[in-house]
N, C-alpha and C. Protein backbone atom coordinates (compact mmCIF):
# COMPACT_ATOMS: atom_id res chain seq x y z
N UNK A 1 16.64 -20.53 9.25
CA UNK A 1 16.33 -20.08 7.90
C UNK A 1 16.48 -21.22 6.91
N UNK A 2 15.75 -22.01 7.03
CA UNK A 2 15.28 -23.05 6.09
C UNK A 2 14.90 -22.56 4.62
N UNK A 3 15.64 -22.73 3.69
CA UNK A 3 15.79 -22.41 2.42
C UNK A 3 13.94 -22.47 1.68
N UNK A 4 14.02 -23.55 1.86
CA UNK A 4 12.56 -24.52 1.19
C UNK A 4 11.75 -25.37 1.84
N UNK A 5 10.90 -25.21 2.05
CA UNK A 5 9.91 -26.12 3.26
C UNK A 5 8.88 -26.63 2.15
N UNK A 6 8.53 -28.20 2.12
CA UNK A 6 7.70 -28.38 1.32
C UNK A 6 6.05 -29.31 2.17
N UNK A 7 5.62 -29.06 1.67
CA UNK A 7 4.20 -28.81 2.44
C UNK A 7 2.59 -29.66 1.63
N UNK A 8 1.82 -30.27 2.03
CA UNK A 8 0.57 -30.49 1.33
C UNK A 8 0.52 -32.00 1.42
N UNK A 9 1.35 -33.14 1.42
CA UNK A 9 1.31 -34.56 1.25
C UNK A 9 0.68 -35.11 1.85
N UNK A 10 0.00 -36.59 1.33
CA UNK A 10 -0.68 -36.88 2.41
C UNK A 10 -1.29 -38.00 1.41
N UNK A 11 -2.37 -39.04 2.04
CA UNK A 11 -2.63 -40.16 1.15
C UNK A 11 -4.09 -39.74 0.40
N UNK A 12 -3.89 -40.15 -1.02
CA UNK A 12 -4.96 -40.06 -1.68
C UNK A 12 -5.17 -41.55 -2.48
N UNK A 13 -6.65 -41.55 -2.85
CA UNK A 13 -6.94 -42.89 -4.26
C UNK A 13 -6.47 -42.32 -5.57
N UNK A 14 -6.34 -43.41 -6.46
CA UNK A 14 -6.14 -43.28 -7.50
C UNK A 14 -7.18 -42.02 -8.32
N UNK A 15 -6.81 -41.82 -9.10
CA UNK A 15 -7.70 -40.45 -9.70
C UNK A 15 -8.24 -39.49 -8.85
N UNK A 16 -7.63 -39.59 -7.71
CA UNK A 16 -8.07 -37.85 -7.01
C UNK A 16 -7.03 -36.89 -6.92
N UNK A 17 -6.91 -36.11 -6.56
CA UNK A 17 -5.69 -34.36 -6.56
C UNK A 17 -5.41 -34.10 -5.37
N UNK A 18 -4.27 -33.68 -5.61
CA UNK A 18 -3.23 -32.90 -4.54
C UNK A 18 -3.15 -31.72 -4.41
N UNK A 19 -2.69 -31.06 -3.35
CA UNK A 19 -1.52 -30.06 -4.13
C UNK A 19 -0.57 -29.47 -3.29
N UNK A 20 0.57 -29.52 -3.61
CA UNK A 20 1.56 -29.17 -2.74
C UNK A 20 1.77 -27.89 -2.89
N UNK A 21 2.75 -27.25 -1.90
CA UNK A 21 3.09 -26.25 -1.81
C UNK A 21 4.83 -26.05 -1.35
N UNK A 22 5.07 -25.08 -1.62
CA UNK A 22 7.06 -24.73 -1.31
C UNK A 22 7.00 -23.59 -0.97
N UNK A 23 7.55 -23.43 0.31
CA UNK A 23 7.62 -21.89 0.76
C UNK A 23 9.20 -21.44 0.88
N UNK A 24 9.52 -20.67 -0.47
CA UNK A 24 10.90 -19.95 -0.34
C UNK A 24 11.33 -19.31 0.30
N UNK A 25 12.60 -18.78 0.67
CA UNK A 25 13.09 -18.24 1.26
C UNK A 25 13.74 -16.43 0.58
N UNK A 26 12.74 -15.64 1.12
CA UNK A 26 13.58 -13.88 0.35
C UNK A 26 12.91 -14.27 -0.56
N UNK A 27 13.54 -13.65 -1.80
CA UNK A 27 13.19 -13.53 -3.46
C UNK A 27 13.41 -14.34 -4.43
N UNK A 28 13.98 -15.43 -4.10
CA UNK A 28 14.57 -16.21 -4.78
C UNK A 28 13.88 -16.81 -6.12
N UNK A 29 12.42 -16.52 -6.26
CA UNK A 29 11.59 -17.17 -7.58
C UNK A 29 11.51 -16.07 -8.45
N UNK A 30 12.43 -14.99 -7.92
CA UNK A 30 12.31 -13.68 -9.01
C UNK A 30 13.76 -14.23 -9.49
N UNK A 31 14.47 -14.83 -9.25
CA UNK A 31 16.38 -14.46 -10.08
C UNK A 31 16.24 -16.51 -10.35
N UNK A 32 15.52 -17.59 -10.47
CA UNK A 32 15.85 -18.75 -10.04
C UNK A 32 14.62 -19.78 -10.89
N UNK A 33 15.14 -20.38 -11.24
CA UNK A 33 14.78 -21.61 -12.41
C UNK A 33 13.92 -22.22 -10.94
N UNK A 34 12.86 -22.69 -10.87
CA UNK A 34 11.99 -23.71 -9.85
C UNK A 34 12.08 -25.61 -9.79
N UNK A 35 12.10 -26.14 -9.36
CA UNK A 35 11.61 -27.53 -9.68
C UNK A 35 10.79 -28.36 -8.44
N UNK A 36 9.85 -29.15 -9.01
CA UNK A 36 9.17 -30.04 -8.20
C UNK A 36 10.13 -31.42 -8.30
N UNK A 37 10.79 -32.58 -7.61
CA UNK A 37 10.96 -33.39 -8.12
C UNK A 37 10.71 -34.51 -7.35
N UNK A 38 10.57 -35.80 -7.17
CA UNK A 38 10.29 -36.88 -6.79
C UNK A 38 11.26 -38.05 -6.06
N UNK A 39 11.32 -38.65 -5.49
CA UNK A 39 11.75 -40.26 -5.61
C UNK A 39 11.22 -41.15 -4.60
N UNK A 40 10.77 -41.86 -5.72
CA UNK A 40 10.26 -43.32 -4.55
C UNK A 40 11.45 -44.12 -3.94
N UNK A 41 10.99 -45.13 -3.35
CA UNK A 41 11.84 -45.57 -2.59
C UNK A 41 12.76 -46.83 -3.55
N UNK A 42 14.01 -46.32 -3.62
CA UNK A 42 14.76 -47.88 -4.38
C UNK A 42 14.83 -46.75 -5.65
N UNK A 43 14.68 -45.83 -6.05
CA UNK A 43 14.73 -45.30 -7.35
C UNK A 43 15.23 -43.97 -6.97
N UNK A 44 15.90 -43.51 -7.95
CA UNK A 44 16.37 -42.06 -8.48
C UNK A 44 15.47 -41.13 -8.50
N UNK A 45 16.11 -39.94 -7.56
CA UNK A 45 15.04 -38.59 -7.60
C UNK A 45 15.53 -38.05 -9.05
N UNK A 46 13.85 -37.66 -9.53
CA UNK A 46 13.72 -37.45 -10.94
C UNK A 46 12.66 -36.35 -11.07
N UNK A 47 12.93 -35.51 -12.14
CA UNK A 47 12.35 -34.20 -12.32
C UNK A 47 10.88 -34.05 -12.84
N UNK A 48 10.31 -33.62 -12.23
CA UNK A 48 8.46 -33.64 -12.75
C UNK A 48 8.14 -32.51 -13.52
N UNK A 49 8.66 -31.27 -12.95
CA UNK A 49 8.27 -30.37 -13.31
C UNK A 49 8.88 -29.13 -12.98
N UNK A 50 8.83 -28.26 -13.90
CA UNK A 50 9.73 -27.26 -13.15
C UNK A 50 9.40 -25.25 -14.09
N UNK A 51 9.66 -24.85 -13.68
CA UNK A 51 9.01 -23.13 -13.87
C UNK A 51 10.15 -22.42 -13.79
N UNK A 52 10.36 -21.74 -14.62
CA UNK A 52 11.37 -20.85 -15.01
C UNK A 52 11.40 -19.36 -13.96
N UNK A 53 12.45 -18.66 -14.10
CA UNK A 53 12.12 -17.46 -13.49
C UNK A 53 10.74 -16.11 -13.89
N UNK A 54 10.78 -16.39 -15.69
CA UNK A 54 10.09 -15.67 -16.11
C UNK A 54 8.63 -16.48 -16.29
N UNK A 55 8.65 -17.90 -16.09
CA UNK A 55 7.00 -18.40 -15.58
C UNK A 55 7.13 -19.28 -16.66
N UNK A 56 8.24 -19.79 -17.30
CA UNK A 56 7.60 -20.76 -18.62
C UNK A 56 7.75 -22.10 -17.54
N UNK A 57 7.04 -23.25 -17.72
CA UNK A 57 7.00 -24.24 -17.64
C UNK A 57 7.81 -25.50 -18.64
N UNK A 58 7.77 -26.31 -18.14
CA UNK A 58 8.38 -27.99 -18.35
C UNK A 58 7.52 -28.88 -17.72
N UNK A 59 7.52 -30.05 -18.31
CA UNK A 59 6.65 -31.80 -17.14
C UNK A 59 7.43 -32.49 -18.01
N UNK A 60 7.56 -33.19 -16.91
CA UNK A 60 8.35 -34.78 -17.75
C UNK A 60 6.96 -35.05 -17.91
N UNK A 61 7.20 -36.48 -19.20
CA UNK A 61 6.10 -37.30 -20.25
C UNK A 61 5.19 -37.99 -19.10
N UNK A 62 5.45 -38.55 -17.95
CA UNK A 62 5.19 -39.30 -17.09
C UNK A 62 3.77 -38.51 -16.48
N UNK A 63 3.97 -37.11 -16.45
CA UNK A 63 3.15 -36.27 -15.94
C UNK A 63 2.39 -35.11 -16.13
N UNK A 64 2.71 -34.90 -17.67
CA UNK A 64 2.05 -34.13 -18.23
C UNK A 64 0.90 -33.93 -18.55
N UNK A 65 -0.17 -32.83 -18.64
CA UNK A 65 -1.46 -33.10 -18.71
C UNK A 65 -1.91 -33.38 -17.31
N UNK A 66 -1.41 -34.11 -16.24
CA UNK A 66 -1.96 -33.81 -15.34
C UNK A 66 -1.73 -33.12 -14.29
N UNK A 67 -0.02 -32.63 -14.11
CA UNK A 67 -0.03 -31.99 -12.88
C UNK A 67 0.11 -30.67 -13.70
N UNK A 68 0.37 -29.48 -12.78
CA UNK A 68 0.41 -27.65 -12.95
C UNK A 68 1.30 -27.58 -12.29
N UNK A 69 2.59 -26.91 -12.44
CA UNK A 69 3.62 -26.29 -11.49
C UNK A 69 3.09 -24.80 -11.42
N UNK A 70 3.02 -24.22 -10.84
CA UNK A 70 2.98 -22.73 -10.29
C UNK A 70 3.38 -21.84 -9.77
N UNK A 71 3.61 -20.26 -10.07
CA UNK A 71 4.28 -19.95 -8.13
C UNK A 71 3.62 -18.37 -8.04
N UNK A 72 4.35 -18.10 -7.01
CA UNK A 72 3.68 -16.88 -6.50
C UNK A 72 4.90 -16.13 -5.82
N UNK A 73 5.59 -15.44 -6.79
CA UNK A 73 6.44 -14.56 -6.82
C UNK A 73 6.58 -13.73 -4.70
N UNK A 74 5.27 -13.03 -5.24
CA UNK A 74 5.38 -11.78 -4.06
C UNK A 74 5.00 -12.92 -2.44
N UNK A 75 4.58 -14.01 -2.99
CA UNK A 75 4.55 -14.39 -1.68
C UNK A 75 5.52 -15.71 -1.04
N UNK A 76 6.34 -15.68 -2.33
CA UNK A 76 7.47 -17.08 -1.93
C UNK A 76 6.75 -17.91 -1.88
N UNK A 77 6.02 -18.39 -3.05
CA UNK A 77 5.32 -19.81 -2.99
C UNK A 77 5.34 -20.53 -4.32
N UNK A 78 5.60 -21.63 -4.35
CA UNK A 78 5.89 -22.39 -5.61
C UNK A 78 5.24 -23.30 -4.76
N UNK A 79 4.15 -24.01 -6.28
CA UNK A 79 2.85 -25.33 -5.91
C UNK A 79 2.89 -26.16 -7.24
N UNK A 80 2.49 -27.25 -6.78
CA UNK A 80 2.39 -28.04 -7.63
C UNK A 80 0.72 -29.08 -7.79
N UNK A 81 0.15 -28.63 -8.20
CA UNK A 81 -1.35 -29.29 -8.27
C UNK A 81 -1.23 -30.28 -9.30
N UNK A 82 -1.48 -31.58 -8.26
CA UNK A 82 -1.72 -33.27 -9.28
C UNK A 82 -3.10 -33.31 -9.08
N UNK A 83 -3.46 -33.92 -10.76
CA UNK A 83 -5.06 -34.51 -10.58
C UNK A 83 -4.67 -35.59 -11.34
N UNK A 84 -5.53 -36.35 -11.07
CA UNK A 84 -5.88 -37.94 -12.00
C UNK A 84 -4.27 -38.65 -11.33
N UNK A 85 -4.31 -38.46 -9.75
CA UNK A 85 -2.81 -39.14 -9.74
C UNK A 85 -3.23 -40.82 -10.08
N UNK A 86 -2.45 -41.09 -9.74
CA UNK A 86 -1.68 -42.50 -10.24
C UNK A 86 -1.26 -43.56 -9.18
N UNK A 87 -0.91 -44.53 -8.73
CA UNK A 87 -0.27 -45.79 -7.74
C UNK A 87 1.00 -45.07 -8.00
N UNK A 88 2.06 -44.73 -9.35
CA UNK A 88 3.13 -44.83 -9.88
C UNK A 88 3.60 -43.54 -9.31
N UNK A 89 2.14 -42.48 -8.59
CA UNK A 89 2.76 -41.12 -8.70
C UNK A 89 3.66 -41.40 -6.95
N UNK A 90 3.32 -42.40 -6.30
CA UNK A 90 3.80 -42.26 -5.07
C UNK A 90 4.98 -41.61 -4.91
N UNK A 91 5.42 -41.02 -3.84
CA UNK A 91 6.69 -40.74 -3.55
C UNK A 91 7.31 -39.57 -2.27
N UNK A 92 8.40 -39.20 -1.87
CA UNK A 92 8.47 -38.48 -1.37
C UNK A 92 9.11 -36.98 -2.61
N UNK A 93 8.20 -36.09 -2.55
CA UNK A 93 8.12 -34.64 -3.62
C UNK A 93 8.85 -33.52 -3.00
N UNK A 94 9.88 -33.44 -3.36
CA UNK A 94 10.94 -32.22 -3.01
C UNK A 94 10.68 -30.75 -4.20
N UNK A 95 10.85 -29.81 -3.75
CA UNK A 95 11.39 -28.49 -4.57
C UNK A 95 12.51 -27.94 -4.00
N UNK A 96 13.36 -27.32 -5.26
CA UNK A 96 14.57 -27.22 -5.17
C UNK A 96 14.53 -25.74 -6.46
N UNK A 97 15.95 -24.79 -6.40
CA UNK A 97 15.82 -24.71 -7.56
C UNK A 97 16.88 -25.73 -8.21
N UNK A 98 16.75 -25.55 -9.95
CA UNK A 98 17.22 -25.64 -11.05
C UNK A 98 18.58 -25.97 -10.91
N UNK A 99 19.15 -24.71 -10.83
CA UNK A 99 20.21 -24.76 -10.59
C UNK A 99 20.74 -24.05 -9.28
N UNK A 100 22.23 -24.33 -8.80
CA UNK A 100 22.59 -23.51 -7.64
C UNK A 100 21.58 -24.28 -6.19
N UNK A 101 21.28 -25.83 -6.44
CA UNK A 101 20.36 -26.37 -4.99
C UNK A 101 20.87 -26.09 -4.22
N UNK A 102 19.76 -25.64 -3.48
CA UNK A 102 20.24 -25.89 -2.04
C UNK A 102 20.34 -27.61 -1.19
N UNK A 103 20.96 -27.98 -0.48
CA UNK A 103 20.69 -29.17 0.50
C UNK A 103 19.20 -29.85 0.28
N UNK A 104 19.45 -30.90 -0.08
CA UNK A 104 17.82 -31.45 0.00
C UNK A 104 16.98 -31.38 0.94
N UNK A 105 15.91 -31.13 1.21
CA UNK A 105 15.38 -31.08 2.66
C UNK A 105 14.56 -32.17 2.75
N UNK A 106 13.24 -32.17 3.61
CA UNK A 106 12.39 -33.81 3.86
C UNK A 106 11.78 -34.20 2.95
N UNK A 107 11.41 -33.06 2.54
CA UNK A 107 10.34 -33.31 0.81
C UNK A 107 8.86 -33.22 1.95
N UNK A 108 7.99 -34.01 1.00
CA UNK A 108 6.60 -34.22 1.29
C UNK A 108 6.03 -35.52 0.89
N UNK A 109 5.60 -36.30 1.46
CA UNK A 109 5.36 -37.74 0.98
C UNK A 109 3.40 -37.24 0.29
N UNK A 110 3.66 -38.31 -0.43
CA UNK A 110 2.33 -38.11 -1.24
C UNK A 110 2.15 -40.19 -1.86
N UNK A 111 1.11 -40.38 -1.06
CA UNK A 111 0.80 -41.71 -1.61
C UNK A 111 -0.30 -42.05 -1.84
N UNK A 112 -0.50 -42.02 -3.31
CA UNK A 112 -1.60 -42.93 -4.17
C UNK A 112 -1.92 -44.25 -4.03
N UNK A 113 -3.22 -44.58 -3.30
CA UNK A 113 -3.54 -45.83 -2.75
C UNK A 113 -4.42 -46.09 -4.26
N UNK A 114 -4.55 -47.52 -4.41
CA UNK A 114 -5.47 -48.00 -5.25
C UNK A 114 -6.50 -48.08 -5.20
């Protein structure tokens, strides 16, 4: 019973789209703050984006305008759709919630070639 499985990575060029996916565990996106978050290699995992229980959204400045956090309540799915990525967006992309994380798991690597 793997809490969070994150899913979709894979190599893209500059200015094309992603989109990941997080498959929860039970109910947990009905009582639980969401987050997408990041870290490249040599740097601090850092917060992209993240969805409230009741559906409001957040993006850090870095990423706004282009990615969508999302989820899907009845089916335990929280996504994150990047367009116009970036070289900078590389990284390995974890979801977690907010607060109360669970254990980090593998994430999903996602790398923006030039």
């Amino acid at each position: 019973q793997v809490p969070l499985v994150e899913s979709g990575g894979g190599l893209v060029q500059a200015g094309g789209s992603l989109t990941l996916s997080c498959a929860a565990t039970g109910s947990i996106l009905y009582w639980n703050d969401m987050g997408w978050y990041r870290q490249a290699p040599g740097k601090l995992r850092e917060l992209v984006a993240s969805i409230t229980s009741g559906g409001r959204t957040n993006y850090a400045d870095s990423v706004q305008g282009r990615f969508t956090i999302s989820k899907n309540n009845a089916k335990n799915m929280v996504y994150l759709q990047m367009n116009s990525l970036k070289p900078e967006d590389t990284a390995v992309y974890y979801c977690n919630q907010v607060f109360s994380k669970f254990p980090w798991g593998q994430g999903t690597l996602v790398t923006v070639s030039s």
